[in-house]
Protein backbone atom coordinates (compact mmCIF):
# COMPACT_ATOMS: atom_id res chain seq x y z
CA UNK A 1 35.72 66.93 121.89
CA UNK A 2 39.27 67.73 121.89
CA UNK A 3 38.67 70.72 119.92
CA UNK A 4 35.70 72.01 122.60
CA UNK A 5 39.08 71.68 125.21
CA UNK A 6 41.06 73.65 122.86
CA UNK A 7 38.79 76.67 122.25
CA UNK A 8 38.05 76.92 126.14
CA UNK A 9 41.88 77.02 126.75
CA UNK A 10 42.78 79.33 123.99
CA UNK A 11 39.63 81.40 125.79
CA UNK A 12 40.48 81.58 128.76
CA UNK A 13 43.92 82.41 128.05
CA UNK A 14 42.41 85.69 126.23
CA UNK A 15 40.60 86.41 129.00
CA UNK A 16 43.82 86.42 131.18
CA UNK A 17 45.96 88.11 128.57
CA UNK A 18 42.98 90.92 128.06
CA UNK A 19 42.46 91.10 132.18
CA UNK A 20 45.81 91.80 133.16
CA UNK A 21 46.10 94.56 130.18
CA UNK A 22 43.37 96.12 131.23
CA UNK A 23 44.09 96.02 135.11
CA UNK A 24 47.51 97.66 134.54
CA UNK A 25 46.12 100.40 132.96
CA UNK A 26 45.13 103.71 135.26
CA UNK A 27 41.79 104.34 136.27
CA UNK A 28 42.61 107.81 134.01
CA UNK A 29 43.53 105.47 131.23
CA UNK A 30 40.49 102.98 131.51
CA UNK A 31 38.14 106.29 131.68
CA UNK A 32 39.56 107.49 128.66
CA UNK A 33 38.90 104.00 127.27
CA UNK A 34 34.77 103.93 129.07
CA UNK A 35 35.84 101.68 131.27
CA UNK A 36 35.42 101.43 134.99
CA UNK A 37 37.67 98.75 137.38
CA UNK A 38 34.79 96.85 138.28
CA UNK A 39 34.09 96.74 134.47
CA UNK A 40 37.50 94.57 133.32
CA UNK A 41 36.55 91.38 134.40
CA UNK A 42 33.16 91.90 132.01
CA UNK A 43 34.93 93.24 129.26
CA UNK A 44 37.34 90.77 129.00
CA UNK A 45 35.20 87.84 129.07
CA UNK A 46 33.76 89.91 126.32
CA UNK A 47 36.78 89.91 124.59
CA UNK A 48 36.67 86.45 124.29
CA UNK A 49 33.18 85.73 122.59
């Protein structure tokens, strides 16, 4: 069990880490990348799988 809380915090804190990357980034920059701003939020999460 302790190890299910683990992975979901070292998870989440991806998602964070990878969110805030990606939302300082231009929208020129996240183009370049295929990315739209209404996209981070799904790619992070992604980024956490």
């Amino acid at each position: 069990m302790l190890d299910t809380v683990v992975n979901k915090l070292r998870s989440y804190r991806k998602y964070q880490e990878t969110y805030r990357e990606l939302s300082r980034l231009s929208t020129r920059e996240l183009a370049d990348l295929g990315i739209s701003r209404g996209e981070i939020s799904n790619v992070a999460r992604k980024a956490t799988l």
